[in-house]
Protein backbone atom coordinates (compact mmCIF):
# COMPACT_ATOMS: atom_id res chain seq x y z
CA UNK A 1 -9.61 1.45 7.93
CA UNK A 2 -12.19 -1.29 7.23
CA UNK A 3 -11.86 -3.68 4.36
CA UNK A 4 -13.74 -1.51 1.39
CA UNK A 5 -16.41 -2.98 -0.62
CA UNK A 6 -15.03 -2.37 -4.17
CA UNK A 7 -11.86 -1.26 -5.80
CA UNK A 8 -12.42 1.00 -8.77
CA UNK A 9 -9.91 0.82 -11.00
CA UNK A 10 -8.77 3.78 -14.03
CA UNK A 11 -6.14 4.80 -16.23
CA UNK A 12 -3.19 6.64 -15.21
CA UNK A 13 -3.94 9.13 -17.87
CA UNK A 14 -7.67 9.72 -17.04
CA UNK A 15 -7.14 10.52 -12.99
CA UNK A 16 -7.44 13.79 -11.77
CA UNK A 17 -7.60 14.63 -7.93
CA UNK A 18 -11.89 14.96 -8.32
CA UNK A 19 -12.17 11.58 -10.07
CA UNK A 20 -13.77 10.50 -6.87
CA UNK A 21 -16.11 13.29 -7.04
CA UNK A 22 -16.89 12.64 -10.59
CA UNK A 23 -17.38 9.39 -10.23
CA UNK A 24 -20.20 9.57 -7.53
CA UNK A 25 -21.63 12.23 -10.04
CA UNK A 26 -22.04 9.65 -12.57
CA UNK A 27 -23.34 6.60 -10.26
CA UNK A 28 -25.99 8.80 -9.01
CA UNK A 29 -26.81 9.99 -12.78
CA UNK A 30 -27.07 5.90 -13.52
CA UNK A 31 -29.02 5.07 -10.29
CA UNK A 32 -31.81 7.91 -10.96
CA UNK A 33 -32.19 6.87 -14.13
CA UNK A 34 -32.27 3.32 -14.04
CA UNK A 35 -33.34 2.30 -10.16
CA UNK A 36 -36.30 0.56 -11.47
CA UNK A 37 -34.26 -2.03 -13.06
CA UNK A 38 -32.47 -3.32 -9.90
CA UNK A 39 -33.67 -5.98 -7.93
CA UNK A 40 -33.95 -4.50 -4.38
CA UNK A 41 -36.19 -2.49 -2.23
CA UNK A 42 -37.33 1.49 -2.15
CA UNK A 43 -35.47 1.42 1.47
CA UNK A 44 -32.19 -0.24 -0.15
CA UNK A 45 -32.00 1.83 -3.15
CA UNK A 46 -32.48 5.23 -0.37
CA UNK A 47 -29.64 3.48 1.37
CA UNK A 48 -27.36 3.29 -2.49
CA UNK A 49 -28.55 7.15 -3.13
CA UNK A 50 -27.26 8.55 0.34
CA UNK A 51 -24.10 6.21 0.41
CA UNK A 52 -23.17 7.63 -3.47
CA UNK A 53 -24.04 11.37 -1.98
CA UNK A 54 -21.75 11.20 0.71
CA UNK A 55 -19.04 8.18 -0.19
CA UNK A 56 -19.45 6.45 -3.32
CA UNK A 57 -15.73 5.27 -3.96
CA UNK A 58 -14.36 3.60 -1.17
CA UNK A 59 -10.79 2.21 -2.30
CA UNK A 60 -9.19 3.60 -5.90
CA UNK A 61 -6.31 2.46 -7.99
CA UNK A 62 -4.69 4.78 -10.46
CA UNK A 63 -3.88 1.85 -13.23
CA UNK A 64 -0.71 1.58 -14.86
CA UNK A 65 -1.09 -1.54 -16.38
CA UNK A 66 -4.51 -2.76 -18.05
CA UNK A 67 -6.57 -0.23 -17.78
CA UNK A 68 -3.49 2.02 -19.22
CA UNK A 69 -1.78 0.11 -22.04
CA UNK A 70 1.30 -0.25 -23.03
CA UNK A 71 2.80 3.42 -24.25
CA UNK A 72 6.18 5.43 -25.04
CA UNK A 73 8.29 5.72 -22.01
CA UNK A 74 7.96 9.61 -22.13
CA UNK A 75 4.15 9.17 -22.24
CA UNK A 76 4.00 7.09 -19.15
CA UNK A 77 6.68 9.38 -17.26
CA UNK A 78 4.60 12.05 -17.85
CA UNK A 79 1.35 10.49 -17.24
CA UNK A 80 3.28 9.00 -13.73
CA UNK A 81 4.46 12.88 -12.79
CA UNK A 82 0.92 14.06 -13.28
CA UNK A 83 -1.05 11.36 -11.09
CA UNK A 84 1.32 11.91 -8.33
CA UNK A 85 0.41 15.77 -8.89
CA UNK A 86 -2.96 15.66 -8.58
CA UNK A 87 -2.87 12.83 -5.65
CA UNK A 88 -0.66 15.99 -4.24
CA UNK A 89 -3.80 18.40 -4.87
CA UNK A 90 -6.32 16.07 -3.82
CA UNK A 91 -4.86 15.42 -0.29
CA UNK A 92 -4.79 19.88 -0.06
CA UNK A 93 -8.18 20.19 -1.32
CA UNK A 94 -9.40 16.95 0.76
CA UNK A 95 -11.19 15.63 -2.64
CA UNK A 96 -9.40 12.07 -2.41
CA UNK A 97 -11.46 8.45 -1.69
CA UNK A 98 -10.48 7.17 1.10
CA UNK A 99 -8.34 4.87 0.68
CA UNK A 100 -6.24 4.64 -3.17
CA UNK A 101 -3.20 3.18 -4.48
CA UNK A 102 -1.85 2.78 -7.19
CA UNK A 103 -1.44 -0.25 -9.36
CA UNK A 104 1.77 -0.73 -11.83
CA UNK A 105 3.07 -2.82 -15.08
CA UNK A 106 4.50 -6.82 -13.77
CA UNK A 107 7.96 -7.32 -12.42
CA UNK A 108 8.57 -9.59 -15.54
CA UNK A 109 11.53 -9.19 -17.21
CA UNK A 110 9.90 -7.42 -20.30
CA UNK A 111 8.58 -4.97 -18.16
CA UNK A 112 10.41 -4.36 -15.03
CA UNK A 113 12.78 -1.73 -15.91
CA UNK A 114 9.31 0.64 -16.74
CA UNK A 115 7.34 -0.48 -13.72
CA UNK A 116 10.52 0.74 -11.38
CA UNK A 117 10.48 4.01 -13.21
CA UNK A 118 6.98 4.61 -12.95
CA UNK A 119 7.41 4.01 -8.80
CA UNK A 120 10.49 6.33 -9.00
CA UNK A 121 8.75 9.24 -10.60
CA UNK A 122 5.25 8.86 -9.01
CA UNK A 123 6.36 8.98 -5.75
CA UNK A 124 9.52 11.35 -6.25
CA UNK A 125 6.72 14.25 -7.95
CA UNK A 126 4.67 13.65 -4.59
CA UNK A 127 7.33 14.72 -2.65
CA UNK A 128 6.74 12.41 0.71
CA UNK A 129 3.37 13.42 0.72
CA UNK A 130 1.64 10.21 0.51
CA UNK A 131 -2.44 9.80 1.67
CA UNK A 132 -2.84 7.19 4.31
CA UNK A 133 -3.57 3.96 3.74
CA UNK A 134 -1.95 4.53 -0.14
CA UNK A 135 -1.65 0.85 -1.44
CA UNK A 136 1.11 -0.46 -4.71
CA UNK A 137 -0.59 -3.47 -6.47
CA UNK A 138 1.52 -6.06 -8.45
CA UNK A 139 -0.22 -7.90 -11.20
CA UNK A 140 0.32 -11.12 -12.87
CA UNK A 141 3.61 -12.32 -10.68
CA UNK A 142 4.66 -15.45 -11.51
CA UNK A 143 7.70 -16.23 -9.06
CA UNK A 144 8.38 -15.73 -6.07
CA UNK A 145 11.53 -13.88 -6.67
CA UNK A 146 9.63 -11.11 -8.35
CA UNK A 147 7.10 -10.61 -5.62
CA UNK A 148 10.76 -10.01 -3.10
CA UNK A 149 12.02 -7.78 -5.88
CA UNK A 150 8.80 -5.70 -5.67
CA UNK A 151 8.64 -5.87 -2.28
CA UNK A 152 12.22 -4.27 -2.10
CA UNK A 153 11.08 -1.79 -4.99
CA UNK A 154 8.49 -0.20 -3.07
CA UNK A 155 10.86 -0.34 0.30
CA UNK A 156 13.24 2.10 -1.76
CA UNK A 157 10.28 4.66 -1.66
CA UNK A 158 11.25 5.32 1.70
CA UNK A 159 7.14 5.40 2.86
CA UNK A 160 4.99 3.27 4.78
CA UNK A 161 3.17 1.85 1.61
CA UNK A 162 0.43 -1.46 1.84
CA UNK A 163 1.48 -3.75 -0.75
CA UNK A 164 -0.78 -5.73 -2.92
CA UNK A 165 -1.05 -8.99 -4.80
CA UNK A 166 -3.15 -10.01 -7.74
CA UNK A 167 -3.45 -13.41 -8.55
CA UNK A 168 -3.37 -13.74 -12.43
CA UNK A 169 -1.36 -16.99 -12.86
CA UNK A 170 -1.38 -20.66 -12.19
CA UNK A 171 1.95 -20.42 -10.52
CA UNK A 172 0.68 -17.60 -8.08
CA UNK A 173 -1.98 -19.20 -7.17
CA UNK A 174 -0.47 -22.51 -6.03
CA UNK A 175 2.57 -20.92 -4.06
CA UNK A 176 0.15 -18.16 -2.62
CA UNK A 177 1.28 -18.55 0.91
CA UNK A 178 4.93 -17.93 -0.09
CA UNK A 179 3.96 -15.09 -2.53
CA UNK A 180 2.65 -13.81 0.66
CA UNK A 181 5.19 -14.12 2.90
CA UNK A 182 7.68 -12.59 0.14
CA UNK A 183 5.68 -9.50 0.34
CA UNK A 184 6.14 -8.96 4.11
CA UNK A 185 4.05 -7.85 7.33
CA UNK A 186 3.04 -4.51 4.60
CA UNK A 187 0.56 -7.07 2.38
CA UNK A 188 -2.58 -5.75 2.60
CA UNK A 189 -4.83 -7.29 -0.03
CA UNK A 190 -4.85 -10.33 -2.62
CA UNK A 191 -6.79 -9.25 -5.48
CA UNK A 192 -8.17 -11.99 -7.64
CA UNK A 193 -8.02 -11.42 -11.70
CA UNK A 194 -10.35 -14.06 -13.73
CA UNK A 195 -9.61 -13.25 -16.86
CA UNK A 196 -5.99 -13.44 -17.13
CA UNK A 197 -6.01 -16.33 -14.89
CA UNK A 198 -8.95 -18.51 -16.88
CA UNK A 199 -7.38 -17.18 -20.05
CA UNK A 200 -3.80 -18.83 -18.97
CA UNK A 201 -5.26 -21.99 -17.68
CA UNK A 202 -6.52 -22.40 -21.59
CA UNK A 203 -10.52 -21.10 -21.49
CA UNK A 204 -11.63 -19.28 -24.45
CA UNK A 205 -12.95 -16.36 -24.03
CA UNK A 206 -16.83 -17.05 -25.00
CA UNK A 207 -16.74 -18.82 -21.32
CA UNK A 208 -14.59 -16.72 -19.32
CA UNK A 209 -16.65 -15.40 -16.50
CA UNK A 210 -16.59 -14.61 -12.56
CA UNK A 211 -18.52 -18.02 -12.18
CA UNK A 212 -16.62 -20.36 -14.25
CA UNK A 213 -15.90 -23.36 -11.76
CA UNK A 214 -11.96 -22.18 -12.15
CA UNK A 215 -12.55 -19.21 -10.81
CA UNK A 216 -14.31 -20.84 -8.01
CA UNK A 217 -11.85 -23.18 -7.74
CA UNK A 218 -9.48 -20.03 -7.40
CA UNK A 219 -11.31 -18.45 -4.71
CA UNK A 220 -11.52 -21.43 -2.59
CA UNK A 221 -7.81 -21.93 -2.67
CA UNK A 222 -7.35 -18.18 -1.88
CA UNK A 223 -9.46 -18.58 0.89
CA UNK A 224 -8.01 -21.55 2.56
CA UNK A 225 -4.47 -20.14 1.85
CA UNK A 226 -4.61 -17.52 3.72
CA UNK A 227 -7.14 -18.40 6.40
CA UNK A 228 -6.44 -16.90 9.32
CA UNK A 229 -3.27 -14.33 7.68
CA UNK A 230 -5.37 -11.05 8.47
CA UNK A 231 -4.85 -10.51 4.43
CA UNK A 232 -7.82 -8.93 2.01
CA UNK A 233 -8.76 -10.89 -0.58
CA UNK A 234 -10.93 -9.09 -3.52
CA UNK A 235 -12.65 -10.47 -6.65
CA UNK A 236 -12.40 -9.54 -10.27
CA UNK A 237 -14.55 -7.01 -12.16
CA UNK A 238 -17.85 -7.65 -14.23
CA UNK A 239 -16.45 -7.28 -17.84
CA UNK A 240 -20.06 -6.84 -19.27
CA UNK A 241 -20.90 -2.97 -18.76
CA UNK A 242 -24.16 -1.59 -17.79
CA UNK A 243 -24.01 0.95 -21.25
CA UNK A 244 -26.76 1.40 -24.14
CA UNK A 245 -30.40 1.14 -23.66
CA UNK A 246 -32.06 -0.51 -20.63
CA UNK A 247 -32.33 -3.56 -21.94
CA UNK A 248 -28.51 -3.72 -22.02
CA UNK A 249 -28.37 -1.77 -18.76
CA UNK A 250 -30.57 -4.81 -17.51
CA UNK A 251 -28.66 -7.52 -18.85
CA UNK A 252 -25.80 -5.95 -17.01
CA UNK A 253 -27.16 -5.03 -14.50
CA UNK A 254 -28.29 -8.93 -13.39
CA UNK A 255 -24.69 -10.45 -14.71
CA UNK A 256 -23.14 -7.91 -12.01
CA UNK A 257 -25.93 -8.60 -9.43
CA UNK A 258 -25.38 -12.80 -9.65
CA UNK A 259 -21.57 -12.21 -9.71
CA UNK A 260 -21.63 -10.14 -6.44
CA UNK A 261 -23.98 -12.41 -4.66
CA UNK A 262 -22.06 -15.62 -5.78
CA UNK A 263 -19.02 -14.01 -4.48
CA UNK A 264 -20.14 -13.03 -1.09
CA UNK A 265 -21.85 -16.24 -0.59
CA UNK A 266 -18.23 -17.71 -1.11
CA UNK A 267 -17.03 -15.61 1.28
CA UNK A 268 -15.60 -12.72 -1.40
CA UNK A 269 -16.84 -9.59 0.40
CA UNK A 270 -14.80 -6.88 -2.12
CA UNK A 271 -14.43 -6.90 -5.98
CA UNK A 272 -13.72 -4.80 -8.91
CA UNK A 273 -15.66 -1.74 -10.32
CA UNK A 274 -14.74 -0.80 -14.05
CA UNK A 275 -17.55 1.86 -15.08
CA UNK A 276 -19.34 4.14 -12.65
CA UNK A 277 -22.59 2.99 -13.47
CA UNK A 278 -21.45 -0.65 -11.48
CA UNK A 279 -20.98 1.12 -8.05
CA UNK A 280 -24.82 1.58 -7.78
CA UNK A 281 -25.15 -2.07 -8.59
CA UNK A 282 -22.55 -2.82 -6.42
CA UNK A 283 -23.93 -1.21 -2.99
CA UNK A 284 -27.35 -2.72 -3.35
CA UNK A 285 -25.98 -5.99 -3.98
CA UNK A 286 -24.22 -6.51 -0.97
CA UNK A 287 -27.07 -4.04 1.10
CA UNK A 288 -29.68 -6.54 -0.19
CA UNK A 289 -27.59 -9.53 0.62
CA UNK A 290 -27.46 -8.89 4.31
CA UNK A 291 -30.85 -7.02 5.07
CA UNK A 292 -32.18 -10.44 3.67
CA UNK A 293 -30.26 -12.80 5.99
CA UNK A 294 -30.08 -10.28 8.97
CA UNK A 295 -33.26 -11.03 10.94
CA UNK A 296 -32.51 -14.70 10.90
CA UNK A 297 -28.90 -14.15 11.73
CA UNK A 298 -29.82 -12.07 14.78
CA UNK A 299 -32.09 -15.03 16.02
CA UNK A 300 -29.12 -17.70 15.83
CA UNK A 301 -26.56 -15.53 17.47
CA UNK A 302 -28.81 -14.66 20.55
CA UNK A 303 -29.95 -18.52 20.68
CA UNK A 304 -26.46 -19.52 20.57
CA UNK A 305 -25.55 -16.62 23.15
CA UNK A 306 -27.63 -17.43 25.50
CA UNK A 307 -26.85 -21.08 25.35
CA UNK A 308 -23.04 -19.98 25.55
CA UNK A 309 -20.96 -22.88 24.36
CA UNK A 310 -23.79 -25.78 23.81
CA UNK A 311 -25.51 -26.82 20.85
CA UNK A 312 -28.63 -25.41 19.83
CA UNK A 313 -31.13 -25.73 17.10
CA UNK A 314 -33.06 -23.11 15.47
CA UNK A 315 -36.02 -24.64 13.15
CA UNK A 316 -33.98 -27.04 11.40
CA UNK A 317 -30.58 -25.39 11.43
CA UNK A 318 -28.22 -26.97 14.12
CA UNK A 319 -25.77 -24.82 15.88
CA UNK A 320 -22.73 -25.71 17.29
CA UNK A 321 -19.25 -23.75 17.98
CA UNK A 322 -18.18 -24.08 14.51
CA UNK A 323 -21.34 -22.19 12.98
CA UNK A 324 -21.11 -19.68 15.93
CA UNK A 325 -17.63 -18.62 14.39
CA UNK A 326 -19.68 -18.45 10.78
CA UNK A 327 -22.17 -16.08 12.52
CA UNK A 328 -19.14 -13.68 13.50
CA UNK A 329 -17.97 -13.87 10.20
CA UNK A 330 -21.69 -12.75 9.18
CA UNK A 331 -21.72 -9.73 12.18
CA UNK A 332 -18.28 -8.69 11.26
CA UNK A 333 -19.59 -6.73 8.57
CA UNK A 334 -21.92 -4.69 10.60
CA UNK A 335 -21.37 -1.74 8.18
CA UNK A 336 -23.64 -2.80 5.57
CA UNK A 337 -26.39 -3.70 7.96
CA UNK A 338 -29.64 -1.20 8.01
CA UNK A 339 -28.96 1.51 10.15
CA UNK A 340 -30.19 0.35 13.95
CA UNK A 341 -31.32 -2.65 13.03
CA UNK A 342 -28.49 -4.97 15.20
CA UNK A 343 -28.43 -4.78 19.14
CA UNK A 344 -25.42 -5.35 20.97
CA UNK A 345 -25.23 -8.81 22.47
């Protein structure tokens, strides 16, 4: 499977096996009555309708932790037995996303003991019938010791399961590489969570945001971290929901649009989705970001092809090995391109 665009994220105790389905439902609901207010082209938002028709979740976690709360053990256990249930009915009735996970409580002492008995029950009530490409997130590790505690955890499941990190702490963040490693060959994705992570580092939360220079600061370590480790990495939601009136729609609407493009442009190519009403946003964000850079793209890569390895210039853009590798980071994500619109080289 490709890297997915997004990550919706929803309580344990909301998901049904058609949450995908009802999802899309409502995305399309806040697209046709709102398209006016995004920033984009007729052909782009054509491109958003067809995409939420046929596919509008692309990666799903059934939450256990924020999104869920913190409840009575029998409440969880039961709430645990049921997801795994309808995951069970989804894969019969083929209503699933395509790719899903699930994402439980921290490996911290406090609540360990709960997150292991959520993994138990979940995946004992599925009965070894696990979707492909099914992914277990920790959040907020803090040691490495807990990372190789999950790690072994989710090895006692006795399934092939992708394994996921978020970074939420100070401490993750500056042992990343060895966070990594304790996870083993079956880490998938790094996930990135702001808010926790500004909120430990001291910020208030009046200037917590996806574009406070921490969370750049963050992303850039993420990024050079795991260069070259074949991992994922994701950014964190937009907090400020696109509900009420337009005007509040529109307000954000443009947060989520600025977040997205600030995070691709730093090399962040997946984030969070909270609401349904964000996955509209979210498609013609990264649609509009490279129809808008594609035709000049195309015209660098074919200069620089046909010189092979030598420098070139293109207006007053110099190109050299080291940008050629930027361009194939560019091309790699061919997916998102306008249909027909890149020839082979």
């Amino acid at each position: 499977m490709p890297q997915p665009i997004h990550t919706v994220y929803g309580g344990a105790h909301l998901f049904r096996h058609d949450t995908a389905a009802k999802l899309a439902s409502l995305a399309l609901c806040a697209l046709e009555q709102h398209d006016d207010l995004i920033p984009t082209s007729p052909e782009i938002l054509g491109r958003v309708e067809r995409k939420l028709r046929c596919e509008a979740v692309e990666d799903f976690r059934i939450d256990f932790e924020d999104g869920y709360g913190y409840r009575s053990d029998d409440e969880e256990d039961h709430h645990a037995q049921a997801a795994a249930e309808h995951v069970r009915r989804g894969l019969e009735e083929g209503t699933l996303p395509p790719m899903m996970g699930i994402r439980i409580k921290s490996f911290h002492t406090a609540t360990r003991a709960r997150a292991i008995r959520t993994l138990e029950l979940f995946f004992r009530s599925l009965g070894g019938k696990t979707p492909d490409d099914f992914a277990v997130c920790l959040p907020k590790a803090s040691t490495v010791e807990e990372v190789a505690d999950f790690r072994q955890a989710v090895s006692n499941r006795g399934e092939q399961l992708a394994l996921e990190l978020m970074v939420e702490t100070p401490q993750a963040l500056l042992a990343l590489r060895d966070f990594v490693d304790a996870a083993g060959p079956s880490c998938r994705a790094v996930h990135f969570g702001p808010y926790d992570f500004t909120a430990a580092c001291g910020i208030v939360s009046s200037a917590q945001g996806l574009r406070h220079p921490l969370c750049d600061y963050a992303r850039n370590t993420m990024l050079v971290a795991l260069a070259g480790r074949n991992i994922w990495l994701s950014d964190g939601p937009t907090t400020v929901l696109p509900l009420g009136g337009r005007e509040e729609v529109a307000r954000a609407w443009r947060l989520q649009w600025e977040d997205i493009q600030h995070a691709l442009a730093c090399g962040f190519f997946q984030g969070w989705d909270l609401h349904p009403a964000q996955i509209p946003l979210r498609y013609a964000a990264v649609f509009s970001f490279f129809e808008s850079q594609l035709p000049v793209m195309k015209v660098r890569r074919d200069n620089f092809q046909r010189a092979q390895q030598q420098a070139t210039r293109v207006g007053a853009a110099f190109e050299d090995a080291a940008t050629a590798r930027g361009l194939e980071n560019f091309f790699r994500w061919e997916r998102f391109f306008p249909p027909s619109s890149v020839e082979d080289p």
